[in-house]
N, C-alpha and C. Protein backbone atom coordinates (compact mmCIF):
# COMPACT_ATOMS: atom_id res chain seq x y z
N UNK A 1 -19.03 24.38 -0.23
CA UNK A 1 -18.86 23.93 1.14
C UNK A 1 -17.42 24.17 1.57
N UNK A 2 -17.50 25.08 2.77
CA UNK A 2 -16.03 25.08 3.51
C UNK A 2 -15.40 24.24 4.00
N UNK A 3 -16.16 23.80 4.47
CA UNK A 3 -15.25 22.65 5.69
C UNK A 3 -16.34 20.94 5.50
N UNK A 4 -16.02 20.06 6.18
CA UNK A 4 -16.76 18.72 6.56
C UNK A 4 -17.54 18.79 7.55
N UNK A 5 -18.82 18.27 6.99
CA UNK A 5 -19.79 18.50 8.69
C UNK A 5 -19.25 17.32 9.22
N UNK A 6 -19.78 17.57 10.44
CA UNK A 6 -19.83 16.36 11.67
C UNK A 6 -20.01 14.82 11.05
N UNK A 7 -20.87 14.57 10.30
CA UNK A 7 -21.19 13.52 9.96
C UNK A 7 -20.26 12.82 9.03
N UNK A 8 -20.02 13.57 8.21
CA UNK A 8 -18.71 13.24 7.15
C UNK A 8 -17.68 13.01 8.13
N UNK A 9 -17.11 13.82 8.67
CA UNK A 9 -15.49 13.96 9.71
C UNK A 9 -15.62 12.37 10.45
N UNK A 10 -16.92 11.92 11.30
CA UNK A 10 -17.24 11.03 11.68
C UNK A 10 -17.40 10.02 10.84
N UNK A 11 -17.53 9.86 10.29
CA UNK A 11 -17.78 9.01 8.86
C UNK A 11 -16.07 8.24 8.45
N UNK A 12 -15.45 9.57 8.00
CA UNK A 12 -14.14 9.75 7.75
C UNK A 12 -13.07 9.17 8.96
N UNK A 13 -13.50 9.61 10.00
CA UNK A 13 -12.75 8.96 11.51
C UNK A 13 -12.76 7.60 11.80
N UNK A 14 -13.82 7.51 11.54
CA UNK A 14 -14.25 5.71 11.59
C UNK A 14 -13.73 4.71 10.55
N UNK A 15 -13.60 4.96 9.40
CA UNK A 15 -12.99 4.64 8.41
C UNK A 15 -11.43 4.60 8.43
N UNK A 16 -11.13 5.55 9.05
CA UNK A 16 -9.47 5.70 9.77
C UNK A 16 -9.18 5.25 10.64
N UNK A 17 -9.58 4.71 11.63
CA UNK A 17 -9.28 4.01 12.88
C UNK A 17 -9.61 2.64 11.94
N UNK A 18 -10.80 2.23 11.32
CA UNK A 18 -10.67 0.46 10.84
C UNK A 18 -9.73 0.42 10.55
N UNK A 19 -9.43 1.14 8.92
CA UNK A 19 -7.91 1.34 8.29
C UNK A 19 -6.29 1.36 9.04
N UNK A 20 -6.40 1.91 10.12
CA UNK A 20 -5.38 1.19 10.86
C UNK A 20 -5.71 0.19 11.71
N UNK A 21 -6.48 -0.15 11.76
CA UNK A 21 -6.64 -1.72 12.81
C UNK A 21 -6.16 -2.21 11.67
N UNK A 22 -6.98 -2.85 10.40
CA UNK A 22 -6.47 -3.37 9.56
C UNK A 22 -5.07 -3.51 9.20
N UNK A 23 -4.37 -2.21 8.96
CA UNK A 23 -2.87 -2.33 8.78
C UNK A 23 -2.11 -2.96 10.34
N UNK A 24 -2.53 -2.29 11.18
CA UNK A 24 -1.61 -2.77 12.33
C UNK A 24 -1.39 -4.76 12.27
N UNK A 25 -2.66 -4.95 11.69
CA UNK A 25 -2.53 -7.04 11.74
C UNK A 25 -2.43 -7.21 10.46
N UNK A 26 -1.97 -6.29 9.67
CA UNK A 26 -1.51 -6.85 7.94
C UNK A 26 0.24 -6.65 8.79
N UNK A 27 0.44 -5.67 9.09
CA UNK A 27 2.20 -6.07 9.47
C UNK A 27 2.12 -6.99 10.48
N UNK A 28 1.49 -6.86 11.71
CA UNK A 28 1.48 -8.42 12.56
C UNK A 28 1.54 -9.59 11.92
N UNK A 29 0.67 -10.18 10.85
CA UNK A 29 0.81 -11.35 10.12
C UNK A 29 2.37 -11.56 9.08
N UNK A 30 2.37 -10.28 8.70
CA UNK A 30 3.54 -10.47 7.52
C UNK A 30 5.07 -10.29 8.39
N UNK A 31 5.20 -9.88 9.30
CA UNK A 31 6.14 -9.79 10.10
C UNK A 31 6.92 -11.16 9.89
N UNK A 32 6.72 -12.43 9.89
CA UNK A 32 7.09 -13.68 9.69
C UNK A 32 7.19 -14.09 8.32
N UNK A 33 6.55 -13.53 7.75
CA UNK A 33 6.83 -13.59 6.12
C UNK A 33 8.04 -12.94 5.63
N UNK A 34 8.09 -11.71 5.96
CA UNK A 34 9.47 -10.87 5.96
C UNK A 34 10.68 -11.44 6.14
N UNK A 35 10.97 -11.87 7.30
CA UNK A 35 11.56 -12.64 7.90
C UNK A 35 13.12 -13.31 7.21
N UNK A 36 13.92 -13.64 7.48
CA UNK A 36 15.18 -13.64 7.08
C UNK A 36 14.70 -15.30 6.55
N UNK A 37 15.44 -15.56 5.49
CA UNK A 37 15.64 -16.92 4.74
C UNK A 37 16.36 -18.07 5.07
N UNK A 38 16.26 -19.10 5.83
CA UNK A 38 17.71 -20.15 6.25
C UNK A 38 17.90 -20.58 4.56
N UNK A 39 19.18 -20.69 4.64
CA UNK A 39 19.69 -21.40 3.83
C UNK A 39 20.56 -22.52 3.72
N UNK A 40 19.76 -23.15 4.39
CA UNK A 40 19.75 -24.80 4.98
C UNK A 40 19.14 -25.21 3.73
N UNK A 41 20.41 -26.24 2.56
CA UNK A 41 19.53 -26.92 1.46
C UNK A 41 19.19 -27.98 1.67
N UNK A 42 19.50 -28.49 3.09
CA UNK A 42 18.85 -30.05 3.26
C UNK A 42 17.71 -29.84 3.43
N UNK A 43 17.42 -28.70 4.34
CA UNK A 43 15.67 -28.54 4.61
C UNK A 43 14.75 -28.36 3.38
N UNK A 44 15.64 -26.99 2.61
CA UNK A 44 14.97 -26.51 0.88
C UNK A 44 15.55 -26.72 0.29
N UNK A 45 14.88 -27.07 -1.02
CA UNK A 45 15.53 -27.01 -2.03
C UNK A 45 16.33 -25.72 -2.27
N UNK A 46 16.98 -26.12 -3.80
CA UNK A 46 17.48 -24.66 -4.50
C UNK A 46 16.42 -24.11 -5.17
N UNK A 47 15.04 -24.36 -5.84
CA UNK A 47 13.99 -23.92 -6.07
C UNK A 47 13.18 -23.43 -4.93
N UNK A 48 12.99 -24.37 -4.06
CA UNK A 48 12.37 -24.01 -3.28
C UNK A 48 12.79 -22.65 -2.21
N UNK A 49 14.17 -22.77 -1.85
CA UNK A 49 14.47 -21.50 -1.37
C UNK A 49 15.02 -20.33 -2.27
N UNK A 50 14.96 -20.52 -3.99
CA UNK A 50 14.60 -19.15 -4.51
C UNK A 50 12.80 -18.55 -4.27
N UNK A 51 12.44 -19.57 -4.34
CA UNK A 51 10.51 -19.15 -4.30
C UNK A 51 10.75 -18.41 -2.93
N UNK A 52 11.45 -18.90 -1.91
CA UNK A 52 11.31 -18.64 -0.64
C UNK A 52 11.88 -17.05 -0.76
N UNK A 53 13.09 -16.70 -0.92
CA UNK A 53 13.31 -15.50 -1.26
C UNK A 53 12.33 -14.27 -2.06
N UNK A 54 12.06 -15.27 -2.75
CA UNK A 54 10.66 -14.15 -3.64
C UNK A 54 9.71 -13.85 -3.01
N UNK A 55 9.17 -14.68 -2.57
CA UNK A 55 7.98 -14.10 -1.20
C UNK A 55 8.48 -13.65 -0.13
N UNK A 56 10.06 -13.50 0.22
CA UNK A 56 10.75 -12.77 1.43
C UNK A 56 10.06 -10.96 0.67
N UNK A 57 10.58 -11.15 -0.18
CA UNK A 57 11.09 -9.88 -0.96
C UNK A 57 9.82 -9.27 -1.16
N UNK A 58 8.53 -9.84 -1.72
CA UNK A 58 7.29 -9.55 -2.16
C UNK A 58 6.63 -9.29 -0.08
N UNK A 59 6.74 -9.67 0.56
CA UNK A 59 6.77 -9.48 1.52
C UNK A 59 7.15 -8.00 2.30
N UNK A 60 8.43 -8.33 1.94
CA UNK A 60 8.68 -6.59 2.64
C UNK A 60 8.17 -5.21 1.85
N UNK A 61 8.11 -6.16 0.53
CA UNK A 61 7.55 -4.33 -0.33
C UNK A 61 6.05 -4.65 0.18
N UNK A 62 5.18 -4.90 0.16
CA UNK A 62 4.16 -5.22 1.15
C UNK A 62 4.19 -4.66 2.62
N UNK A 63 5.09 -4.94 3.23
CA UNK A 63 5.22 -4.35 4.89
C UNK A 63 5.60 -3.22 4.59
N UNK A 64 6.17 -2.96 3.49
CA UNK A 64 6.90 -1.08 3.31
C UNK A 64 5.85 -0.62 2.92
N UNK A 65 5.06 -0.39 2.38
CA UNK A 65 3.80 -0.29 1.56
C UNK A 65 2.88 0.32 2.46
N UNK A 66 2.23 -0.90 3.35
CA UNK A 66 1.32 -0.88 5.03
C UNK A 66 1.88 0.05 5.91
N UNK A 67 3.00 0.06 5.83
CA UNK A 67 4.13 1.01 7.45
C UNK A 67 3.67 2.70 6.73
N UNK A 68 4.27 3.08 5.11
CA UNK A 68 4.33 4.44 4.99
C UNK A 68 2.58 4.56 5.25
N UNK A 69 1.35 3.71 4.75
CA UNK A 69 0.09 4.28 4.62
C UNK A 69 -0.31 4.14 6.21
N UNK A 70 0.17 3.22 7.09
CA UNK A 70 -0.22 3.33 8.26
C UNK A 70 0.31 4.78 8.95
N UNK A 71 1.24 5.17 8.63
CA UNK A 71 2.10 6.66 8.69
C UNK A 71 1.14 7.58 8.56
N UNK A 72 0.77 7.81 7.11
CA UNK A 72 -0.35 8.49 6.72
C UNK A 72 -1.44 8.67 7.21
N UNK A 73 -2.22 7.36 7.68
CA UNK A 73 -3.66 7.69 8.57
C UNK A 73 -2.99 7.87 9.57
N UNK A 74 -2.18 7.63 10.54
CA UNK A 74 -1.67 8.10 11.76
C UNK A 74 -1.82 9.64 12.03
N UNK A 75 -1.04 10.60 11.09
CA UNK A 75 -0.83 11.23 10.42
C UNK A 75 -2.90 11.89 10.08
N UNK A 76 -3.69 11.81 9.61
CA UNK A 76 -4.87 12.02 9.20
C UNK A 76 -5.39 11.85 10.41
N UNK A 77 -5.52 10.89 11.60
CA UNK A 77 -6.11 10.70 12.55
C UNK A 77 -5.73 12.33 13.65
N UNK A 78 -4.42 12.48 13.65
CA UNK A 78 -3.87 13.68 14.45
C UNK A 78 -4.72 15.00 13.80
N UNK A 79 -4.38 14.98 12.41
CA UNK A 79 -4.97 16.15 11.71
C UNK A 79 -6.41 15.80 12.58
N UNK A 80 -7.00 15.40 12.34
CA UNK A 80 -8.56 15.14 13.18
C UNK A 80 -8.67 15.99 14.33
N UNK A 81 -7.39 15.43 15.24
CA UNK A 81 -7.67 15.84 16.20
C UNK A 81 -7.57 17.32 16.62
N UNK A 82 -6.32 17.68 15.83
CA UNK A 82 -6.07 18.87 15.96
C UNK A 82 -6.92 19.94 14.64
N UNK A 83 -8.24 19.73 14.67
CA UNK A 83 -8.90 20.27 13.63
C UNK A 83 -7.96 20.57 12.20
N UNK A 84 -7.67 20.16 11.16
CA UNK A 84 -6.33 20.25 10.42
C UNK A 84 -6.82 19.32 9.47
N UNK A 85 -7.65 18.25 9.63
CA UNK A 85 -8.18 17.40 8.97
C UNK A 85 -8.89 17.76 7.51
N UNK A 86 -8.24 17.16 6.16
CA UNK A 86 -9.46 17.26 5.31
C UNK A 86 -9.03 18.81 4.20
N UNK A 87 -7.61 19.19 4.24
CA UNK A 87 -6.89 20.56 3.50
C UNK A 87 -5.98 19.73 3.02
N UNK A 88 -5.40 19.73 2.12
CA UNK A 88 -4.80 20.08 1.23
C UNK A 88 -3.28 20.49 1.57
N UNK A 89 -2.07 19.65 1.61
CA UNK A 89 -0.72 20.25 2.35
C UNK A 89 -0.55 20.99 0.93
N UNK A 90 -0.56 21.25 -0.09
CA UNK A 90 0.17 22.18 -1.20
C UNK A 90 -0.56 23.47 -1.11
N UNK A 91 -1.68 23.11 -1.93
CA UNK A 91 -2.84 24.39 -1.85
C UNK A 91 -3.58 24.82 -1.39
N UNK A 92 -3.74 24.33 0.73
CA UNK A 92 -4.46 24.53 1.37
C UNK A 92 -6.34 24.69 1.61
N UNK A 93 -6.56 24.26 -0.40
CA UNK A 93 -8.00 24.01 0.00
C UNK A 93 -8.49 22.47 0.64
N UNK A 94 -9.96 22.55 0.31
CA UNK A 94 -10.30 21.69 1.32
C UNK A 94 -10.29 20.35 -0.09
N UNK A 95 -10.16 18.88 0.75
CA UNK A 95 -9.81 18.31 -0.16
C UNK A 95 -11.22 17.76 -0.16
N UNK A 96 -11.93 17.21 -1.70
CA UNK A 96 -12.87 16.51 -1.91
C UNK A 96 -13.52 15.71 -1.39
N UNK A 97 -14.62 15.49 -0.42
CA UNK A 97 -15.43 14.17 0.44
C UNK A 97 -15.14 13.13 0.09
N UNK A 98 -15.78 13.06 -1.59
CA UNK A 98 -15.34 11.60 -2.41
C UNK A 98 -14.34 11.02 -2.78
N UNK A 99 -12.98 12.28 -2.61
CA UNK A 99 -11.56 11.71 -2.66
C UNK A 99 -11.08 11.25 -1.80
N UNK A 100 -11.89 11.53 0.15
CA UNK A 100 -11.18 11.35 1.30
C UNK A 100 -12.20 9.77 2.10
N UNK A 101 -13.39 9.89 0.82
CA UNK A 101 -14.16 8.79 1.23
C UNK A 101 -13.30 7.02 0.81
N UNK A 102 -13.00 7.48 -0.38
CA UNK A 102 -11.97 6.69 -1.59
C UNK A 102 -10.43 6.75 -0.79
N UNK A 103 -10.31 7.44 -0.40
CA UNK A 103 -8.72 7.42 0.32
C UNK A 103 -8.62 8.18 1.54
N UNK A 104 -8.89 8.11 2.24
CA UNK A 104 -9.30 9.00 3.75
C UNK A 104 -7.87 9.16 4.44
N UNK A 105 -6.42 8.71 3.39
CA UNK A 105 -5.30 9.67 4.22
C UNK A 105 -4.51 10.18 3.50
N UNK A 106 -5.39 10.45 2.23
CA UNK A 106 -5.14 11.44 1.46
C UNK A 106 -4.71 13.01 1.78
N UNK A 107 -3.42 13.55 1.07
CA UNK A 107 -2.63 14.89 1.69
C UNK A 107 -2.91 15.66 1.20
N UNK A 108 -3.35 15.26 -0.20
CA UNK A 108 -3.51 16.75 -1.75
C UNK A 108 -4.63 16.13 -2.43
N UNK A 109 -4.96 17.17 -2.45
CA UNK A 109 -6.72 16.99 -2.88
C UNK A 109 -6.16 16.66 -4.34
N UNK A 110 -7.16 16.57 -5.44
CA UNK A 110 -7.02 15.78 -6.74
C UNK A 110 -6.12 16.35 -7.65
N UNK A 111 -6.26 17.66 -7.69
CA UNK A 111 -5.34 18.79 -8.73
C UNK A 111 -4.01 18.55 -8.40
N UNK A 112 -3.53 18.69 -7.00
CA UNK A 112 -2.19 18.82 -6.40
C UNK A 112 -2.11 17.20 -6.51
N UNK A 113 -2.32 16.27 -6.29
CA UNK A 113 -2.19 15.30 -6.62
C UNK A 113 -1.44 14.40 -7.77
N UNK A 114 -2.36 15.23 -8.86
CA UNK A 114 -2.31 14.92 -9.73
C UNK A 114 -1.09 15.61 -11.00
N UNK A 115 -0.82 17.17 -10.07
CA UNK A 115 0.69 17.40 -10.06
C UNK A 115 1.95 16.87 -10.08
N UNK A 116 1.49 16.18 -8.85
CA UNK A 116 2.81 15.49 -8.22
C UNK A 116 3.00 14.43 -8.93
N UNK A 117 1.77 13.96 -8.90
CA UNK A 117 1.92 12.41 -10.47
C UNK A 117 2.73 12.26 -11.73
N UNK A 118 2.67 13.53 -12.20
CA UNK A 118 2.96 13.84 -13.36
C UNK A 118 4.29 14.20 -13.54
N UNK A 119 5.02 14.81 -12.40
CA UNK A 119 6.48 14.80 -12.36
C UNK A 119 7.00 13.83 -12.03
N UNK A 120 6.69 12.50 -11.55
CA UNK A 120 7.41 11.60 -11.23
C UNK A 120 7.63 10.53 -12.90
């Protein structure tokens, strides 16, 4: 198979638009979690505002996390549009249904992928 039929692409589109609804109100909610720390110890403790820091921190790698993959389907949604959707940025084949069903803003199909894995 060359390309994605209609039904898959549609399939795949729909799955990409939830996937960013979803992210867009995972950073809406955590936006306040992120959020800078008072360090007012009458209000917290010194335990309590290290915990508080740790979930600052666990927080933003979380919002960093959501922002680059919201990037990505952003990014996958355009490819859509501009027929571009569903190749491969290294080796220009077409990338796997079941890899884009499993990760739908996926860039490199499994091989090239799995390249890149391996040098890091």
């Amino acid at each position: 198979m060359d390309v994605l039929d209609k039904q898959q692409m549609r399939s795949l589109q729909d799955q990409l638009l939830r996937l960013q609804t979803e992210l867009n109100e995972q950073l809406d909610i955590s936006e306040q979690a992120a959020s800078v720390v008072t360090l007012d110890q009458t209000a917290v403790g010194r335990l309590s505002r290290m915990d508080a820091m740790q979930q600052q921190s666990m927080a933003k790698s979380t919002r960093e996390k959501a922002s680059i993959t919201l990037k990505r389907v952003q990014a996958a949604l355009l490819a859509i549009s501009d027929n571009d959707y569903g190749y491969c940025r290294k080796c220009d084949e077409l990338i796997a249904f079941k890899r884009l069903q499993a990760q739908p803003e996926a860039q490199l199909c499994i091989h090239c992928q799995h390249k890149v894995d391996s040098q890091q």
